[in-house]
Protein backbone atom coordinates (compact mmCIF):
# COMPACT_ATOMS: atom_id res chain seq x y z
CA UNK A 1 16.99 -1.99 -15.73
CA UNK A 2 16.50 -4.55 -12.71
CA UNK A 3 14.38 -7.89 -13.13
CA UNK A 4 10.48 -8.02 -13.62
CA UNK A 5 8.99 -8.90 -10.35
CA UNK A 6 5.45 -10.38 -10.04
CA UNK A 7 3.72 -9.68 -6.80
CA UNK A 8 1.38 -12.69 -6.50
CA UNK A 9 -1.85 -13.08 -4.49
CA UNK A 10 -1.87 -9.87 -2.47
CA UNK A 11 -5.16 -7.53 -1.95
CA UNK A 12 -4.83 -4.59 -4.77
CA UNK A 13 -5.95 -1.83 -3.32
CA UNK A 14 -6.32 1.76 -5.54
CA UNK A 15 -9.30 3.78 -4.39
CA UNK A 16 -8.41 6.08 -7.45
CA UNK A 17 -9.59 2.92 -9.85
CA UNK A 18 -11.94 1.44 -7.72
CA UNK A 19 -9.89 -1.63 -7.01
CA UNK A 20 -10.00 -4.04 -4.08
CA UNK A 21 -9.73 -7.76 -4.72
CA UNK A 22 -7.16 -10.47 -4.63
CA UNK A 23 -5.05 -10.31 -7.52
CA UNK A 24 -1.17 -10.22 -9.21
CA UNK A 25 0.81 -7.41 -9.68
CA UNK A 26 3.74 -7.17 -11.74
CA UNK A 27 6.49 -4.38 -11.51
CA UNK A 28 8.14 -4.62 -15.36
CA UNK A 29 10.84 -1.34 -16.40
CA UNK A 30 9.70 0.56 -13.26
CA UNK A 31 5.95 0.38 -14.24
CA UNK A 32 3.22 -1.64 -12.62
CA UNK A 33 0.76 -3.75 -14.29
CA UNK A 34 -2.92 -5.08 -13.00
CA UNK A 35 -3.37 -7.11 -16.66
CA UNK A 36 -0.39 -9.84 -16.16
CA UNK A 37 1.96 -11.12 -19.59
CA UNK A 38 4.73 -12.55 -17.99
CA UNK A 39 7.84 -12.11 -19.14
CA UNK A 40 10.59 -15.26 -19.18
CA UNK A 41 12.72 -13.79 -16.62
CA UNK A 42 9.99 -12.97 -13.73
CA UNK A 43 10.91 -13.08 -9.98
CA UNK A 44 8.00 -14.17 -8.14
CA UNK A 45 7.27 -12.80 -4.77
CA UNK A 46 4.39 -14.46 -2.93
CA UNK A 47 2.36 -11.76 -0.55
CA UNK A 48 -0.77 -13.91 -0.08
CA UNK A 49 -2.34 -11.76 2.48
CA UNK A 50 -0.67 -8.52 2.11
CA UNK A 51 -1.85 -5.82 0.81
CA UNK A 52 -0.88 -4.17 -2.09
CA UNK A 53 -0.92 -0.03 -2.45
CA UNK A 54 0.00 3.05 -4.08
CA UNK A 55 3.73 4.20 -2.54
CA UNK A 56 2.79 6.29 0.25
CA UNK A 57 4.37 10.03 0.01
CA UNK A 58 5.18 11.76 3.49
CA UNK A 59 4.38 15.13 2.95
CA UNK A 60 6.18 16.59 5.87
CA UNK A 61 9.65 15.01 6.02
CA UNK A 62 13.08 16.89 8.09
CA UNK A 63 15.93 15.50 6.79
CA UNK A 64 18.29 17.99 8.51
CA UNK A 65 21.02 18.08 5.75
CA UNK A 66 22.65 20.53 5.27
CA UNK A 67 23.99 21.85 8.40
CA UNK A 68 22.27 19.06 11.26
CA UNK A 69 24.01 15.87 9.89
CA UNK A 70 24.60 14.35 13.55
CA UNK A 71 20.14 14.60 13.89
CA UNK A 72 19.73 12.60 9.84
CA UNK A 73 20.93 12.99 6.57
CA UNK A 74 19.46 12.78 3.25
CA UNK A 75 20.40 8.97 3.33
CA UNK A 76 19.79 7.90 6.84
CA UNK A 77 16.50 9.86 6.81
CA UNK A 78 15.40 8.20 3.13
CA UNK A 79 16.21 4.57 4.73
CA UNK A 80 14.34 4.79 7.80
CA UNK A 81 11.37 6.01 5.08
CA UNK A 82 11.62 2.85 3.25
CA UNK A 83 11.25 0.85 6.35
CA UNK A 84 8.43 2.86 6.92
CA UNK A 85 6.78 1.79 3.87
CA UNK A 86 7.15 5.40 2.53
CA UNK A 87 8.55 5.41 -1.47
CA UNK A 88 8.84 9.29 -1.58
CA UNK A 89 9.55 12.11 1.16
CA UNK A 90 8.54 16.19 0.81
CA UNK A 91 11.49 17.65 2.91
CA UNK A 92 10.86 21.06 4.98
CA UNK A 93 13.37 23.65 4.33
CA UNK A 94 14.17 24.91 7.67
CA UNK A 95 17.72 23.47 7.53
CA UNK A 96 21.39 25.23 7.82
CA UNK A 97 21.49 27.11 5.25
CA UNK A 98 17.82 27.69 4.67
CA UNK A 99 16.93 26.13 1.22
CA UNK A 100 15.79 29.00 -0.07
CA UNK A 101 17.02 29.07 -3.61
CA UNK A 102 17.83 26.55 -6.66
CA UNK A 103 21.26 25.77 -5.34
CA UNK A 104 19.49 24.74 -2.16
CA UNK A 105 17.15 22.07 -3.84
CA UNK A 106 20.00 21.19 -6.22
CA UNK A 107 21.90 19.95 -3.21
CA UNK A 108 18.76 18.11 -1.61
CA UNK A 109 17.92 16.28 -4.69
CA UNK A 110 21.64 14.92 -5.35
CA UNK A 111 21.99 13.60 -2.05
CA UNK A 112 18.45 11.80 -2.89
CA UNK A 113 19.87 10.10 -6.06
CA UNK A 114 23.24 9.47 -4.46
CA UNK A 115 21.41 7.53 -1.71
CA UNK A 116 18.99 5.86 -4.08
CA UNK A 117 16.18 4.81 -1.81
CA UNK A 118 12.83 6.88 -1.40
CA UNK A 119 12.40 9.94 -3.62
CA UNK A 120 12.84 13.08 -2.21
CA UNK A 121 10.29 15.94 -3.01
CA UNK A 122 12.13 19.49 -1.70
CA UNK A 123 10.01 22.37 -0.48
CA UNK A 124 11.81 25.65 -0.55
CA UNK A 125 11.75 28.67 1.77
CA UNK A 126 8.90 31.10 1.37
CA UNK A 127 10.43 34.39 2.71
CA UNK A 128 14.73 34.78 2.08
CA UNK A 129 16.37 32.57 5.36
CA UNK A 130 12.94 31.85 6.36
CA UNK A 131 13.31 35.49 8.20
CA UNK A 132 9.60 36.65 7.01
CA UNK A 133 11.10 39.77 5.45
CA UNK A 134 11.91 39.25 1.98
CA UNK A 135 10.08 36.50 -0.64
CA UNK A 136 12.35 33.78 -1.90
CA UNK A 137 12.67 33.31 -5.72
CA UNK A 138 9.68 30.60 -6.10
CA UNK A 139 10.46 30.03 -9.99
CA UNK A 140 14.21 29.37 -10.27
CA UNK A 141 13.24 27.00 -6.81
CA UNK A 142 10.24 25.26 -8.71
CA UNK A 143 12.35 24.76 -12.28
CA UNK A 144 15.14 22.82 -10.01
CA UNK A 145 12.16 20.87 -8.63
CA UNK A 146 10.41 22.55 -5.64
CA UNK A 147 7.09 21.34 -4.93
CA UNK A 148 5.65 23.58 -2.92
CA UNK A 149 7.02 26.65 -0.43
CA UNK A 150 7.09 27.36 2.92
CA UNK A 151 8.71 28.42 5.98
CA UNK A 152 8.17 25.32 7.82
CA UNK A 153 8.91 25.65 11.88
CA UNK A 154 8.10 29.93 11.43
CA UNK A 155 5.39 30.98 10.46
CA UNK A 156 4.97 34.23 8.23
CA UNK A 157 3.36 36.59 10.68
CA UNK A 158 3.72 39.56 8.18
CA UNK A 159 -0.16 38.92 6.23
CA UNK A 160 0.62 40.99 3.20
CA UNK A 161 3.69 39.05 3.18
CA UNK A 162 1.56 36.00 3.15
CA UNK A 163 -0.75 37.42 0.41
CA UNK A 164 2.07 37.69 -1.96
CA UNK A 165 3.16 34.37 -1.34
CA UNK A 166 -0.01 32.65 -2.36
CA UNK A 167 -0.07 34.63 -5.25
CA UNK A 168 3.40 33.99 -6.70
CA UNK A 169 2.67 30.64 -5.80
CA UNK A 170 0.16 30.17 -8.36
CA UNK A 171 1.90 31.54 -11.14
CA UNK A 172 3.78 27.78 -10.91
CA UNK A 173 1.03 25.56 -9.81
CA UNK A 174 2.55 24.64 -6.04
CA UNK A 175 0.69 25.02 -2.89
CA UNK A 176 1.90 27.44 0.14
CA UNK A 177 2.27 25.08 3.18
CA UNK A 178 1.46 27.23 6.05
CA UNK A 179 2.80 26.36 9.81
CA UNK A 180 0.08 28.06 11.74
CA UNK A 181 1.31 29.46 14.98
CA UNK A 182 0.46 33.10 16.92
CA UNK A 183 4.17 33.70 17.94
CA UNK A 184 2.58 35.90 20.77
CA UNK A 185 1.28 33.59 22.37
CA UNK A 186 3.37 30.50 22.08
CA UNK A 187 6.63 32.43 22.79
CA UNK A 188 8.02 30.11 25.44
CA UNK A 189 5.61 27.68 25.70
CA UNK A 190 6.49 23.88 26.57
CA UNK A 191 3.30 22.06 26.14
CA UNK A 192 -0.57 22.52 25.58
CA UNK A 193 -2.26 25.24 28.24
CA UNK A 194 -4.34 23.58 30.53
CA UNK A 195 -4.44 21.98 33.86
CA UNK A 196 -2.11 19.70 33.27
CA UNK A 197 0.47 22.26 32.16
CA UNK A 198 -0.68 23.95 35.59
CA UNK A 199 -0.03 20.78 37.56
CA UNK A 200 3.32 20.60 36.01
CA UNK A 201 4.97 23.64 36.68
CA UNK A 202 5.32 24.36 32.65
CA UNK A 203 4.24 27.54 30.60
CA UNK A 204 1.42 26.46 27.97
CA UNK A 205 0.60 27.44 24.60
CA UNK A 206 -3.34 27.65 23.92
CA UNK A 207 -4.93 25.87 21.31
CA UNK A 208 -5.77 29.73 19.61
CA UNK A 209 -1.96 29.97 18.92
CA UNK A 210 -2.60 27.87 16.36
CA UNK A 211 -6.22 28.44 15.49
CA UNK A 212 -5.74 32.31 14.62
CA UNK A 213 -3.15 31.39 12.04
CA UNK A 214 -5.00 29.07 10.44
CA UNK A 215 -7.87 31.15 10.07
CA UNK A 216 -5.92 34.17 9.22
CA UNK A 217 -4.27 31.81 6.01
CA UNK A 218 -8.14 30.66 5.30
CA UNK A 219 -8.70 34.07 5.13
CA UNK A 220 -6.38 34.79 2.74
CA UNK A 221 -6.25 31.92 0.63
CA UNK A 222 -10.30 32.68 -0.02
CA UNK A 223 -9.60 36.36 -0.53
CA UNK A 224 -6.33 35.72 -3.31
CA UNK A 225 -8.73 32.34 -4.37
CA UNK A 226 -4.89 30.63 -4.27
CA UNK A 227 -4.27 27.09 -2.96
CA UNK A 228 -3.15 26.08 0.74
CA UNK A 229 -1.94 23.66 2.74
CA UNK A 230 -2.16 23.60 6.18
CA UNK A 231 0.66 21.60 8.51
CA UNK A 232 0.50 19.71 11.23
CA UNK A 233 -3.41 20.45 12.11
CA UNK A 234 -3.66 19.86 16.34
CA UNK A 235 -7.06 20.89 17.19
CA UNK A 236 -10.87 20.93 17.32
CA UNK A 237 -11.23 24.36 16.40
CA UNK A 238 -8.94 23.95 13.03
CA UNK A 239 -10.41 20.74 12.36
CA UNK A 240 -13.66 23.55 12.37
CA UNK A 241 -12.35 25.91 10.71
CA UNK A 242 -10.83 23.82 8.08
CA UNK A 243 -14.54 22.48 7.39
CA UNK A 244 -15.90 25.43 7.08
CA UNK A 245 -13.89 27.28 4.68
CA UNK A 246 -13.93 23.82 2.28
CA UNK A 247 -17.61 24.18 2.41
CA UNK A 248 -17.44 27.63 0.81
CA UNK A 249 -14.81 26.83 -1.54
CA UNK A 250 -11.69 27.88 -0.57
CA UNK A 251 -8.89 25.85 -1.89
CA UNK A 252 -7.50 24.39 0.72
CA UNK A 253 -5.85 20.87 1.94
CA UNK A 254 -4.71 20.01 5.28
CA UNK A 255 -2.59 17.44 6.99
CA UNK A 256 -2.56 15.91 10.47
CA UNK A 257 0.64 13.60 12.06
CA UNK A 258 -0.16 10.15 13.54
CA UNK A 259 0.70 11.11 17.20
CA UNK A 260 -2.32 14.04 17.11
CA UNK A 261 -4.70 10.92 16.74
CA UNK A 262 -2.72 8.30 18.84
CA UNK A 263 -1.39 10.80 21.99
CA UNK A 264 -2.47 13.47 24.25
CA UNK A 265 -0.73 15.20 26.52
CA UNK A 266 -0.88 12.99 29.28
CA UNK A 267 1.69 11.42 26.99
CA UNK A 268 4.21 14.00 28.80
CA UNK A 269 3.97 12.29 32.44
CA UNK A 270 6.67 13.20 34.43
CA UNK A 271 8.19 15.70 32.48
CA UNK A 272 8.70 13.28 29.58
CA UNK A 273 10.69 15.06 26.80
CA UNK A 274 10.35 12.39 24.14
CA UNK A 275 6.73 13.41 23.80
CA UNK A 276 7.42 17.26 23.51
CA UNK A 277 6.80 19.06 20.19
CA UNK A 278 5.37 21.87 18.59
CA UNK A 279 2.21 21.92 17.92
CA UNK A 280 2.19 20.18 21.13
CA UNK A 281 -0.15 17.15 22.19
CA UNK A 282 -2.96 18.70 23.00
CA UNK A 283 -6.23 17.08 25.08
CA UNK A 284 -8.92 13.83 24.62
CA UNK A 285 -11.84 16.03 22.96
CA UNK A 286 -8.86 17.30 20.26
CA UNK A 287 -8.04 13.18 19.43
CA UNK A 288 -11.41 13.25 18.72
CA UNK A 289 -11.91 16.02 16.18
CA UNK A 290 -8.47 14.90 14.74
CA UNK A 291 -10.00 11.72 13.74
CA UNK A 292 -13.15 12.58 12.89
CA UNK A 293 -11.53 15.14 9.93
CA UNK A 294 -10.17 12.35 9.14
CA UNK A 295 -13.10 10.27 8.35
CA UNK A 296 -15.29 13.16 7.00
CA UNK A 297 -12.62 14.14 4.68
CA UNK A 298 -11.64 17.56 6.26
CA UNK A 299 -8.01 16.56 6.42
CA UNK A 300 -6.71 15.05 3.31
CA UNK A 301 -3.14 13.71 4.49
CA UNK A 302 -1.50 11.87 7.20
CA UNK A 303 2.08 13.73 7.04
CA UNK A 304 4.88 12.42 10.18
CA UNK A 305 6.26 15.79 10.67
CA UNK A 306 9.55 13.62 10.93
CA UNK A 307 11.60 15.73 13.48
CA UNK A 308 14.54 13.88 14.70
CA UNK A 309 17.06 15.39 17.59
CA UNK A 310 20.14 13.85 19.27
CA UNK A 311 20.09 12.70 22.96
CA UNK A 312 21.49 15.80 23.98
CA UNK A 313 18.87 18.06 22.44
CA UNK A 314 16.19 15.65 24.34
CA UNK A 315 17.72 14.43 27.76
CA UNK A 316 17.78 18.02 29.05
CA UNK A 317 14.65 20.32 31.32
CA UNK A 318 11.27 19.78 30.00
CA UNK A 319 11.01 23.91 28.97
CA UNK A 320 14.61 23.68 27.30
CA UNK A 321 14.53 20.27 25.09
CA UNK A 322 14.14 20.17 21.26
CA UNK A 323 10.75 20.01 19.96
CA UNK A 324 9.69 16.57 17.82
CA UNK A 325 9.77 13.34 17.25
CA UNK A 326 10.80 10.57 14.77
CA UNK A 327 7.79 9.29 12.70
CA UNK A 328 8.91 7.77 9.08
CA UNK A 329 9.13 4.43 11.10
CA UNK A 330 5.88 4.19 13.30
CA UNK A 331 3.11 5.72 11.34
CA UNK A 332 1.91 3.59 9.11
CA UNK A 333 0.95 0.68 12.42
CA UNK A 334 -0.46 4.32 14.26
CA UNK A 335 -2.55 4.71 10.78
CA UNK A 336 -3.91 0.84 10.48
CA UNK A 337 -4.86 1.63 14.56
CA UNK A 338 -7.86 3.83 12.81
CA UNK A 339 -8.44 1.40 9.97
CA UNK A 340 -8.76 -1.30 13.24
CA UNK A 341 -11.00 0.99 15.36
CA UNK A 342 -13.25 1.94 12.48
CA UNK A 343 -12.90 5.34 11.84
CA UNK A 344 -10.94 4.87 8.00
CA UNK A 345 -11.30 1.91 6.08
CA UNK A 346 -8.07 0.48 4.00
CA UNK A 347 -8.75 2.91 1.16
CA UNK A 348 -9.24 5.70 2.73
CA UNK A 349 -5.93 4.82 4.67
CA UNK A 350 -4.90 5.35 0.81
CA UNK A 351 -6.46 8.06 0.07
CA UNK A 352 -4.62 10.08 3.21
CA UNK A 353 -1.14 8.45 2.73
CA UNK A 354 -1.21 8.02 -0.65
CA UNK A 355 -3.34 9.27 -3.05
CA UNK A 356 -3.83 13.32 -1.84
CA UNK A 357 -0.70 13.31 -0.72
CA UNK A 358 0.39 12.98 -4.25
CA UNK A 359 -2.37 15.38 -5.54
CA UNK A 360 -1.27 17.99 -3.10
CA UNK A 361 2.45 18.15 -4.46
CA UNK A 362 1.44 17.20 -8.08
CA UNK A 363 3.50 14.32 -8.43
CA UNK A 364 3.12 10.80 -10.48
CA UNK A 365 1.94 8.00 -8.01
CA UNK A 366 -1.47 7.50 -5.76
CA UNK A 367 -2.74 4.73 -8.21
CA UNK A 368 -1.81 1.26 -9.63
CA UNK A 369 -2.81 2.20 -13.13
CA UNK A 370 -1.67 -0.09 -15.87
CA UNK A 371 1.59 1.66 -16.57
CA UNK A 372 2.21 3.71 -13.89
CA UNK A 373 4.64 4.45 -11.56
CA UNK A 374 5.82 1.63 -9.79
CA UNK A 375 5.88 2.76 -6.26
CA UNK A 376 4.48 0.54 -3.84
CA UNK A 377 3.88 0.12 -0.81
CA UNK A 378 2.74 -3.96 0.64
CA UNK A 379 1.94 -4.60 4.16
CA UNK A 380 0.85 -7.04 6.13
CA UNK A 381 -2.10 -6.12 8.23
CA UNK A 382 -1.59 -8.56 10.80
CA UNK A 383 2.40 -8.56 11.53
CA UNK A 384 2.62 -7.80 15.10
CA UNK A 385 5.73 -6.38 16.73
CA UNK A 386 6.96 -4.72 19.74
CA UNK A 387 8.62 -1.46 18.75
CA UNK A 388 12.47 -1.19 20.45
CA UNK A 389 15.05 1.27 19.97
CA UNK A 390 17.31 -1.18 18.30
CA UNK A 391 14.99 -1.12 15.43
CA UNK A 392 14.97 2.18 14.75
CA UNK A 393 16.26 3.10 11.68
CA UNK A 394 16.67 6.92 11.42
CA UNK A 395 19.82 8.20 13.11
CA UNK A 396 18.01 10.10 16.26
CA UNK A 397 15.68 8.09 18.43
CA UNK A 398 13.18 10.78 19.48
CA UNK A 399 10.18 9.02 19.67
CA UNK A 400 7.49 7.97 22.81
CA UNK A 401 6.39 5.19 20.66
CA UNK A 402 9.24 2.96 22.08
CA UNK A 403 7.82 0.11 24.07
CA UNK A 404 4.35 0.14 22.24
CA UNK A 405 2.59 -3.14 20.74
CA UNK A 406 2.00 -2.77 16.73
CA UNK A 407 -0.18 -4.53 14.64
CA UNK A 408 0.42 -3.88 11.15
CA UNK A 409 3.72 -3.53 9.30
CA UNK A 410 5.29 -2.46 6.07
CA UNK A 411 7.29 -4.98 4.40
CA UNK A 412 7.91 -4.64 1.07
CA UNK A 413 8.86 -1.25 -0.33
CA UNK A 414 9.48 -0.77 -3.74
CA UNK A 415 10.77 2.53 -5.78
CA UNK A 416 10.13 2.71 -9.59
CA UNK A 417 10.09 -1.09 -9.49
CA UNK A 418 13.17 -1.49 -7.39
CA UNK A 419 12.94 -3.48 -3.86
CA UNK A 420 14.45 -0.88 -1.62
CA UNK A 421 13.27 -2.78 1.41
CA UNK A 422 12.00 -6.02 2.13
CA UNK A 423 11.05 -7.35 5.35
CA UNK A 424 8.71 -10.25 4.16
């Protein structure tokens, strides 16, 4: 068991217990502890003004292993999550083979303990190969330890298909995680329809290529009265939607990724691939919305939709390069940017890395409970840095964030009570 560690002078922050003040916190046997008895062999760690939070959980994490090891592996994709001030990962399961059955998660989860740095949380395939066709085997997936299902990067355009998935789904407790896209109409597509698209030369993909899939999936989570969760949310109109069906009930959570709120497409320029991705960025009035679900409550989770690719997947035409970026490493600085332009304060900023996030995949962690987990997340609200390639920790670089001026950092990261990164 490693050393006790008291965290001293930080701001606790835990939404869940209604705590925000200055104050200790000691990480003793992999548990945390707001009521401090020291033991005699204490390492003290001053993080007078830091701040002190649940570990944040990425709920939309692409490790690429098996079959994409030269994108990120288990390991290089946990480590650049630690940097990130992330203590636990849910990986998608659109990798080579599909993970679409218990040998599948098996695999995921002992390349997690072998690397020993942020948990890993597997999702497993919702249709056989991800092919839509055929439903995977949800309960020998959730007894090796899937947390939810989907077919991440296609969605299931066959609706009874759907249906059945939500309610098998329930029969184990885990949420369907829907990527809502209109195949139809985004076949081909390089960027968001509009002018600018027009101006470019490039085939677009409306905003309703999305928008009919989610409300298809509202449609039938309120109809089955199952749970969903809705990925990488883009625009206005879902942001709508989304509100909507919470207001009558349905059970349903939704996630947005930092560079919907911090890019739009102008982010593109001159045919810049780094900032190409699927959904893609989309216009100044969708920003907007995106942050406003945000604050209202509307979207429960900031998720990265972590989506590395090697140079030669990105440094190709516009229409024919890879879609998505890296984000383990840049969005917790892109989340304090709403905390510093007002639209979240610090515990909501917990609330939508943290605690939902954890609620969502029913997993221990979102508070700092006496006794519980101790994940946890410090960083220092005023650290600022420029962010270069050379700091990047994930194996791809895939990212338009390169260049940009940060305030706000993760340094300390710590996984059932073990320092797995410290930048202090």
């Amino acid at each position: 068991m490693s050393k006790s560690i008291l965290l001293k002078n930080g701001r606790l922050l835990d939404p869940v217990n209604n705590i925000d003040r200055i104050g200790d916190l000691l990480i003793r046997q992999g548990r945390c502890y707001t009521a401090v008895d020291l033991p005699s062999d204490v390492q003290e760690i001053d993080v007078t003004g830091k701040w002190l939070m649940p570990g944040f959980i990425d709920l939309h994490v692409h490790l690429r292993e098996p079959g994409e090891e030269y994108k990120e592996t288990v390991a290089t994709g946990t480590a650049a999550a630690v940097a990130g001030g992330f203590t636990a990962v849910t990986c998608m399961p659109n990798t080579t083979p599909t993970i679409d059955s218990e040998q599948g998660i098996d695999f995921v989860l002992s390349r997690a303990r072998k690397a020993k740095l942020a948990k890993v949380y597997p999702v497993g395939a919702i249709s056989k190969g991800s092919k839509g066709k055929e439903i995977a085997e949800f309960g020998a997936m959730q007894k090796a330890g899937a947390v939810g299902f989907s077919d991440d990067g296609h969605p299931v355009t066959d609706s009874q298909l759907m249906r059945q998935a939500l309610d098998y789904a329930s029969n184990y407790g885990k949420p369907i995680i829907s990527h809502s896209e209109e195949m139809a109409l985004s076949k081909d597509g390089a960027m968001n329809e509009g002018p600018l698209a027009t101006s470019l030369g490039l085939p677009g993909i409306p905003r309703a290529a999305e928008e009919i899939m989610v409300y298809r999936d509202l449609s039938l989570a309120a109809y089955t009265g199952q749970r969903l969760h809705l990925a990488h949310i883009s625009t206005r109109e879902s942001v709508d939607l989304i509100r909507r069906a919470k207001a009558k009930g349905c059970l349903v959570s939704a996630e947005t990724a930092p560079h919907y709120f911090s890019l739009t497409e102008d982010a593109i320029g001159l045919y810049d691939t780094s900032a190409k991705m699927n959904p893609p960025l989309r216009t100044a009035d969708d920003v907007a919305a995106i942050k406003e679900g945000l604050r209202d409550g509307t979207l429960d989770a900031i998720a990265t939709d972590h989506a590395p690719h090697s140079a030669q997947e990105k440094e190709v035409e516009f229409s024919s390069a890879a879609n998505g970026i890296i984000g383990l490493e840049t969005a917790v600085p892109l989340a304090l940017g709403l905390v510093e332009e007002g639209i979240i304060d610090e515990n909501r900023l917990v609330e939508l890395l943290a605690v939902n996030p954890a609620m969502i995949i029913g997993v221990e962690g979102g508070s700092l409970l006496d006794g519980g987990l101790a994940d946890i997340t410090v960083i220092d609200p005023l650290r600022e840095f420029t962010y270069t390639k050379e700091m990047i920790v994930s194996k791809s670089h895939n990212t338009p964030f390169i260049g940009w001026q940060f305030k706000g950092k993760a340094v300390l990261t710590l996984v059932d009570g073990r320092i797995v990164y410290n930048d202090l």
